[in-house]
PDB file of N, CA and C in Angstrom:
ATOM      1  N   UNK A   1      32.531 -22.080 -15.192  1.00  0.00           N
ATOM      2  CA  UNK A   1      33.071 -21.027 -14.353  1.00  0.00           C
ATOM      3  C   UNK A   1      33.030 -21.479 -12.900  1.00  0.00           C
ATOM      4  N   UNK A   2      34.065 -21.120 -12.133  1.00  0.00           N
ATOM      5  CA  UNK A   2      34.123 -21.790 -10.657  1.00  0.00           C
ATOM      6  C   UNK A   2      33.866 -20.123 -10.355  1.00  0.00           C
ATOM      7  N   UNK A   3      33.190 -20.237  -8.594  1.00  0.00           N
ATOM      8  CA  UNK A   3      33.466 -19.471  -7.909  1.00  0.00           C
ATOM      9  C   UNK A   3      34.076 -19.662  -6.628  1.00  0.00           C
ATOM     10  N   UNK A   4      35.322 -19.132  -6.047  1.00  0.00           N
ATOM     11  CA  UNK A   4      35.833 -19.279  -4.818  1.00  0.00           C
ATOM     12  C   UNK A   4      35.057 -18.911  -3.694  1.00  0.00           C
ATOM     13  N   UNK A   5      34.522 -19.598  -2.325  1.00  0.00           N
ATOM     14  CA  UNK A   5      33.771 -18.726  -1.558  1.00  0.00           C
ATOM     15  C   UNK A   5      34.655 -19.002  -0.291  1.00  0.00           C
ATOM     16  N   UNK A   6      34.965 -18.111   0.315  1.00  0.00           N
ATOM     17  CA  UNK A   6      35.928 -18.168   1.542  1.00  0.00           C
ATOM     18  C   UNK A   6      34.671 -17.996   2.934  1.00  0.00           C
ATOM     19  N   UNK A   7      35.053 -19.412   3.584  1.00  0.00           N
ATOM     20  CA  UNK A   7      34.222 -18.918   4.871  1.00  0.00           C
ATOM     21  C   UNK A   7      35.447 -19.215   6.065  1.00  0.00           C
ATOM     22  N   UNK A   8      34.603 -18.833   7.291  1.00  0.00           N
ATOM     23  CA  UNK A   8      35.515 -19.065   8.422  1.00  0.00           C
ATOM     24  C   UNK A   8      34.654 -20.078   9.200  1.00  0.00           C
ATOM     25  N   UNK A   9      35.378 -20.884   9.655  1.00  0.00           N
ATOM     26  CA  UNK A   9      34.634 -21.848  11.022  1.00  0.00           C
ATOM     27  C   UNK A   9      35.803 -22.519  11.905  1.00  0.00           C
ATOM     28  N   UNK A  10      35.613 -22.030  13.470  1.00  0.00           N
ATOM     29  CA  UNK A  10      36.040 -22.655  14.131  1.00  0.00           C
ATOM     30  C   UNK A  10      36.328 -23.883  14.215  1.00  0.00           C
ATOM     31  N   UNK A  11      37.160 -25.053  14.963  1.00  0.00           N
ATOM     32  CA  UNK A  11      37.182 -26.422  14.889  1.00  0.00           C
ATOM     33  C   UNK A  11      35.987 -27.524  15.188  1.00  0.00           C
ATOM     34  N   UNK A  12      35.160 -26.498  16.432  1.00  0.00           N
ATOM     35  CA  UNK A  12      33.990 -27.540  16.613  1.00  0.00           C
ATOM     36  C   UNK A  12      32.872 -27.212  15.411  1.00  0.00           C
ATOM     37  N   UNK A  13      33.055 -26.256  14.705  1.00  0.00           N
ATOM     38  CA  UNK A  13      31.681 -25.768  13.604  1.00  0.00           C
ATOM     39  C   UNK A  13      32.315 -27.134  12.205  1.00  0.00           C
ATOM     40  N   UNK A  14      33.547 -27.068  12.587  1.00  0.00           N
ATOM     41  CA  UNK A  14      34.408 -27.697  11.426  1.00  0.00           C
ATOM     42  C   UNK A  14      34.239 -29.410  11.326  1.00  0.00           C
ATOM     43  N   UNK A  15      33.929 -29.445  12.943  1.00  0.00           N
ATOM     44  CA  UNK A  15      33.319 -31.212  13.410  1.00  0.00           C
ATOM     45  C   UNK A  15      31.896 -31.417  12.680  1.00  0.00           C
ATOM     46  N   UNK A  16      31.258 -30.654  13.382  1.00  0.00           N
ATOM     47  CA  UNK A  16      29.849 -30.433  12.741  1.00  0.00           C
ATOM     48  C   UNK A  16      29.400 -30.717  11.848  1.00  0.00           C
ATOM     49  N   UNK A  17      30.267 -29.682  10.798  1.00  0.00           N
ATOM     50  CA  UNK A  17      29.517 -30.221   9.215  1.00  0.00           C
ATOM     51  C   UNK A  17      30.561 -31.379   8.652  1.00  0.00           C
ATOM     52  N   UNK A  18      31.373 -31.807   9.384  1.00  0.00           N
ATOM     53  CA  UNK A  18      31.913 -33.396   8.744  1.00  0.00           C
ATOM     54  C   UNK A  18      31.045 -34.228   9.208  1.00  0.00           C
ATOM     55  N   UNK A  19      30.134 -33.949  10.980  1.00  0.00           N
ATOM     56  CA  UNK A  19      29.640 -35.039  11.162  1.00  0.00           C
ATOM     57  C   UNK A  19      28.300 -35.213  10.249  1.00  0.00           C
ATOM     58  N   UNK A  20      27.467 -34.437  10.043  1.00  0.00           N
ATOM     59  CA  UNK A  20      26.527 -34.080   9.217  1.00  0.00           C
ATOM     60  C   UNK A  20      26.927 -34.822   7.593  1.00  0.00           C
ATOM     61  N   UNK A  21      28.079 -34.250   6.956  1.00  0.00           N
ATOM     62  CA  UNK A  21      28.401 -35.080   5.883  1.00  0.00           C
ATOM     63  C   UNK A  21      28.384 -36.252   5.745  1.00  0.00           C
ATOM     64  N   UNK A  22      28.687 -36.967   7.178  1.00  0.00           N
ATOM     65  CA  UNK A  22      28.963 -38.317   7.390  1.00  0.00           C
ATOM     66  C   UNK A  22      27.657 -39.184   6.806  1.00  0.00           C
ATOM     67  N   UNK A  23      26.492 -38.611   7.219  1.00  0.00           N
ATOM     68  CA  UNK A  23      25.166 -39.104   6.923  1.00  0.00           C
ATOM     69  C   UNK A  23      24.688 -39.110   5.909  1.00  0.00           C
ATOM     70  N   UNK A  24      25.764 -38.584   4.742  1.00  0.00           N
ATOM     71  CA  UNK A  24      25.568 -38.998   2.875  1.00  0.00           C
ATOM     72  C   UNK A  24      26.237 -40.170   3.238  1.00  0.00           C
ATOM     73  N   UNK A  25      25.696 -40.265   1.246  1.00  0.00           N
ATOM     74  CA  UNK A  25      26.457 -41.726   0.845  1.00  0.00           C
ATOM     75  C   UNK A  25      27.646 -41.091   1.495  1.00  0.00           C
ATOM     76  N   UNK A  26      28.969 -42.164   1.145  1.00  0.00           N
ATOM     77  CA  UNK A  26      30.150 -41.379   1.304  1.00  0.00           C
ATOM     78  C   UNK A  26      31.156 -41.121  -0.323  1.00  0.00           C
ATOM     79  N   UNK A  27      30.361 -42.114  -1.366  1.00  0.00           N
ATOM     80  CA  UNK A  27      30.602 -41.540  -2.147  1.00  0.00           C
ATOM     81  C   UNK A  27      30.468 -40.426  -3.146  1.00  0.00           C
ATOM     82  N   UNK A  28      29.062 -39.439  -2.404  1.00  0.00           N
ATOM     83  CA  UNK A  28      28.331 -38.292  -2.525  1.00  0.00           C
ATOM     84  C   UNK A  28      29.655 -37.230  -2.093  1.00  0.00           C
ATOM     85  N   UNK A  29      30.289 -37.230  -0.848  1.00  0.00           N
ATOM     86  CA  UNK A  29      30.894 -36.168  -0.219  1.00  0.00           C
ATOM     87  C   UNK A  29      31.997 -36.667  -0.036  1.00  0.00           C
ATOM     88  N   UNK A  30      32.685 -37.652  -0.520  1.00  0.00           N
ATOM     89  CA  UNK A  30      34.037 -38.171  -0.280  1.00  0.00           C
ATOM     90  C   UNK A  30      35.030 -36.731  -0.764  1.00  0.00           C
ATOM     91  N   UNK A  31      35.209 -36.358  -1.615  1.00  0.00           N
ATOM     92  CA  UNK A  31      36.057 -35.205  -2.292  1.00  0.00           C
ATOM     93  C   UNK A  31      35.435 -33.691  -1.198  1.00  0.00           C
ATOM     94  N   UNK A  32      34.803 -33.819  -0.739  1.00  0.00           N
ATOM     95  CA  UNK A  32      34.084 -32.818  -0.015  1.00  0.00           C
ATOM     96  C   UNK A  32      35.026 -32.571   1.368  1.00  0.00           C
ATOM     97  N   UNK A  33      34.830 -33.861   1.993  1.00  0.00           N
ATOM     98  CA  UNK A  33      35.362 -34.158   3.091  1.00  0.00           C
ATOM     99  C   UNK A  33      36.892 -34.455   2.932  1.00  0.00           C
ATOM    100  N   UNK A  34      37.514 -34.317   2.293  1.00  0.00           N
ATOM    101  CA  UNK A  34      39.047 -34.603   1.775  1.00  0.00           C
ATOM    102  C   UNK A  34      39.198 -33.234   2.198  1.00  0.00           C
ATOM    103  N   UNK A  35      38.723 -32.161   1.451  1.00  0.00           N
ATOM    104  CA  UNK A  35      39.088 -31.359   1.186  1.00  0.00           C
ATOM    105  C   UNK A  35      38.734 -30.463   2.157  1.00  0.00           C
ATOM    106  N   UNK A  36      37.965 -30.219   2.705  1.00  0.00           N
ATOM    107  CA  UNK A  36      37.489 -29.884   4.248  1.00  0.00           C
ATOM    108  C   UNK A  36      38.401 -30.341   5.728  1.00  0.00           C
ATOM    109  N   UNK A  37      38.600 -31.565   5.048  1.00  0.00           N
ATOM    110  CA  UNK A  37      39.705 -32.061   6.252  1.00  0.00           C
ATOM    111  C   UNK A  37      41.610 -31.450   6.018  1.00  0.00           C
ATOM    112  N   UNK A  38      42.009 -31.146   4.570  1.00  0.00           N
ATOM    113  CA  UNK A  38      42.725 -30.381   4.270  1.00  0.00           C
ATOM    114  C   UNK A  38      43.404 -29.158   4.710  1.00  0.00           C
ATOM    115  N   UNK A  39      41.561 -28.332   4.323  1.00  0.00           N
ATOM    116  CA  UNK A  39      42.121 -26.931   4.622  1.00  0.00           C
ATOM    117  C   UNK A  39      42.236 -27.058   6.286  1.00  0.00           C
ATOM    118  N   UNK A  40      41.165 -27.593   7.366  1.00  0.00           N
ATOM    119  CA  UNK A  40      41.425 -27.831   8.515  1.00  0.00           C
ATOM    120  C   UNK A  40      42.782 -28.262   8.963  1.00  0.00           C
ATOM    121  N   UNK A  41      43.848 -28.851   8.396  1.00  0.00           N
ATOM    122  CA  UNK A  41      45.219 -29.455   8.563  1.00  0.00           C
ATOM    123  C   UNK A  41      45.701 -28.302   8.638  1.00  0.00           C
ATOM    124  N   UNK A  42      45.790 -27.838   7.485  1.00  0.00           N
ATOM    125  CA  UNK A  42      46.436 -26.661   7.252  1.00  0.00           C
ATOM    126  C   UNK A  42      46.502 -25.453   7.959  1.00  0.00           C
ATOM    127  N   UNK A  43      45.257 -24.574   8.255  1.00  0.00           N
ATOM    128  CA  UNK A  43      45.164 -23.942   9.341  1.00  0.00           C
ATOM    129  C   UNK A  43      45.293 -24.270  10.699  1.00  0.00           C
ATOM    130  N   UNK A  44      45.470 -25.351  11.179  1.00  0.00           N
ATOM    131  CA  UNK A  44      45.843 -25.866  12.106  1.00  0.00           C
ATOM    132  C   UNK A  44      47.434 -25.700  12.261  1.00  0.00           C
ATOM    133  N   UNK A  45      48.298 -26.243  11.268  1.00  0.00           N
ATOM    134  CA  UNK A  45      49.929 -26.097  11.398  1.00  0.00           C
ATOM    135  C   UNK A  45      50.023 -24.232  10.960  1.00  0.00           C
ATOM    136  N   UNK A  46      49.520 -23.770  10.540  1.00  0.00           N
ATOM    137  CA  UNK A  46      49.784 -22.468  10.485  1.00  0.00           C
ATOM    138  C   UNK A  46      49.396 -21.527  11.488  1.00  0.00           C
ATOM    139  N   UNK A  47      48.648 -22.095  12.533  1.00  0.00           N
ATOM    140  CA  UNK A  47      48.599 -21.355  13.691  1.00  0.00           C
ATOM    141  C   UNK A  47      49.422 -21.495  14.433  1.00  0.00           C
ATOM    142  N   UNK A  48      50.064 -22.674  14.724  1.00  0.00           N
ATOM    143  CA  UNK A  48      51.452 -23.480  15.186  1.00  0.00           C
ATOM    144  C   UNK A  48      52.530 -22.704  15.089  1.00  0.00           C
ATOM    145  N   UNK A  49      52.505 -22.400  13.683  1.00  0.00           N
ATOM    146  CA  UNK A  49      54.089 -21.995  12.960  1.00  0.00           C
ATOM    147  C   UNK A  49      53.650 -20.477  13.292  1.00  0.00           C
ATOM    148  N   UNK A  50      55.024 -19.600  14.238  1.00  0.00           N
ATOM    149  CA  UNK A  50      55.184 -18.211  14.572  1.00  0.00           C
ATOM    150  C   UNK A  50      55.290 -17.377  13.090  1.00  0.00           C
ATOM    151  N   UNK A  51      54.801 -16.138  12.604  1.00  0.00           N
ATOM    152  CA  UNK A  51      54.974 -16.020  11.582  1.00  0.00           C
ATOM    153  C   UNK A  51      54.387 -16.654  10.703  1.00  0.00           C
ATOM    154  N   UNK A  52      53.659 -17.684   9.921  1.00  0.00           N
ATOM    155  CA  UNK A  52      53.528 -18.192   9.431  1.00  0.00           C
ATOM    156  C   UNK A  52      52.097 -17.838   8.880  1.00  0.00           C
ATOM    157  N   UNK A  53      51.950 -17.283   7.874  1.00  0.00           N
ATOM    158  CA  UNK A  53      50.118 -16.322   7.262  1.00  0.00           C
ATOM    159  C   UNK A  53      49.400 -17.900   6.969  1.00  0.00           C
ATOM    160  N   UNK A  54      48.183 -17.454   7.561  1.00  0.00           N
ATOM    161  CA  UNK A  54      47.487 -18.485   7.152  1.00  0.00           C
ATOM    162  C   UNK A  54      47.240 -18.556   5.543  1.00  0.00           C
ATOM    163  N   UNK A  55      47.386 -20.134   4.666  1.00  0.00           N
ATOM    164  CA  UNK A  55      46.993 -19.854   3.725  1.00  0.00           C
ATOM    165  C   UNK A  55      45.045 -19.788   3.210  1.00  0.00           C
ATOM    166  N   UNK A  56      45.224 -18.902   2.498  1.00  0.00           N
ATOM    167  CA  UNK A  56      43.805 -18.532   1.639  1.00  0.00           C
ATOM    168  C   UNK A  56      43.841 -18.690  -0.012  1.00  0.00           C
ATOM    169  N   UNK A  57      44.478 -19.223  -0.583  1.00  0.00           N
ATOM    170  CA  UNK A  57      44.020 -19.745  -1.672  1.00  0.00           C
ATOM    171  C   UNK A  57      44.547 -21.652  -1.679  1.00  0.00           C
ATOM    172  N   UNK A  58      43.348 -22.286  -2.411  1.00  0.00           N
ATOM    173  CA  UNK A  58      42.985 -23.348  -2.562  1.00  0.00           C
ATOM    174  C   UNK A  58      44.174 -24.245  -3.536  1.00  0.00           C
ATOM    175  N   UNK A  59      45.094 -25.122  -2.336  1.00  0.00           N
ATOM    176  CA  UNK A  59      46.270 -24.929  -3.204  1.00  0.00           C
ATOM    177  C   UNK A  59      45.403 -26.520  -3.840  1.00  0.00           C
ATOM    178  N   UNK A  60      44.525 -27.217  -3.756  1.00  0.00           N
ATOM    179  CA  UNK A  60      44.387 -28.445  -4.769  1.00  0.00           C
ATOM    180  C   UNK A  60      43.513 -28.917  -3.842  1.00  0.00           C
ATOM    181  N   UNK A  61      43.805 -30.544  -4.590  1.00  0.00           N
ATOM    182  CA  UNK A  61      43.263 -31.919  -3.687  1.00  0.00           C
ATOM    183  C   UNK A  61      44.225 -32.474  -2.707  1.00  0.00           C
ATOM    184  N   UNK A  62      43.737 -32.525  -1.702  1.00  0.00           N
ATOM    185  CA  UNK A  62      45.004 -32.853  -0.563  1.00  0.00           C
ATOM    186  C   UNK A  62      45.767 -34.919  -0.902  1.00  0.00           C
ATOM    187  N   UNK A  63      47.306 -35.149  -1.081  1.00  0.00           N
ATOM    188  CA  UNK A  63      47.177 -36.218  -1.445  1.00  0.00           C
ATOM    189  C   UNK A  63      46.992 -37.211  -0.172  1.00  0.00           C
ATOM    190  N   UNK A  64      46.285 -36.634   1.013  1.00  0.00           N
ATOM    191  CA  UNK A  64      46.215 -38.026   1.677  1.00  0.00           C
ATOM    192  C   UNK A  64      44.850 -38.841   1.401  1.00  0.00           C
ATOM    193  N   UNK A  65      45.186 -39.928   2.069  1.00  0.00           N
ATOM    194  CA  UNK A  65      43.289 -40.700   1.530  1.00  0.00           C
ATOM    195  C   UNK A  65      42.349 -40.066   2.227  1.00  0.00           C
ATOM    196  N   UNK A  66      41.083 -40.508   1.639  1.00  0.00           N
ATOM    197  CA  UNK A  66      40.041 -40.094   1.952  1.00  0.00           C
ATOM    198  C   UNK A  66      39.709 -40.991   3.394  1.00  0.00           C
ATOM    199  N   UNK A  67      38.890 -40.441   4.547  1.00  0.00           N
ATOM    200  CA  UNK A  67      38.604 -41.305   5.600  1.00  0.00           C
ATOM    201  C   UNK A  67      37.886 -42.553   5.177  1.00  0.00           C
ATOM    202  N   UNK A  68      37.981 -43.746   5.532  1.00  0.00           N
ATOM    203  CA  UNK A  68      37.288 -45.091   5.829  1.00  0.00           C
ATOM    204  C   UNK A  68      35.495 -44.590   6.097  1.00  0.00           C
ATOM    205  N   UNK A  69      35.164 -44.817   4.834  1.00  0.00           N
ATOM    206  CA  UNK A  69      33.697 -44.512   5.201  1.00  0.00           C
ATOM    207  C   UNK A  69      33.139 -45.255   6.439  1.00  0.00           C
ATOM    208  N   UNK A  70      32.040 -44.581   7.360  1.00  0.00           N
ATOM    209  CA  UNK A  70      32.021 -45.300   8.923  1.00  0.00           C
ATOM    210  C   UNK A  70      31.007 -46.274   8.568  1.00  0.00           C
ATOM    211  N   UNK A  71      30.614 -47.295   9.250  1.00  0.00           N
ATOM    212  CA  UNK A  71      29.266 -47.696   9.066  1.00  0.00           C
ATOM    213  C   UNK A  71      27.752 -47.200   9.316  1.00  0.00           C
ATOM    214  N   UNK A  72      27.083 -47.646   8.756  1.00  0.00           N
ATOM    215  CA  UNK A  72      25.563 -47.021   9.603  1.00  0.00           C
ATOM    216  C   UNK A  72      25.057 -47.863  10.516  1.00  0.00           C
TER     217      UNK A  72
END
């Protein structure tokens, strides 16, 4: 059983917990951070676009790549 949990976070709260993620493996939070960086895209061009409802349901896995894990 999945549960959907809808939160809200500004862009710098949205830096935050990517930078924080960063400090897993990156193959721990790779799908994490895809998908975090996603919905962030997204609400981003939908604030852009006049008219345009932000979306709220989880349309997938986003197909771009995952970031270049950084070094330590």
């Amino acid at each position: 059983m999945s549960i959907l949990v809808t939160i809200e976070h500004d862009i710098q709260e949205l830096d935050q917990i990517l930078i924080a993620l960063a400090e897993k493996p990156f193959k721990e939070v790779a799908g994490l951070i895809t998908k975090l960086r996603g919905h962030g895209e997204r609400a981003i061009i939908a604030a852009q676009t006049p008219g345009q409802e932000p979306i709220t349901k989880d349309p997938g896995p986003s197909t771009d790549p995952a970031p270049a894990p950084q070094p330590n």
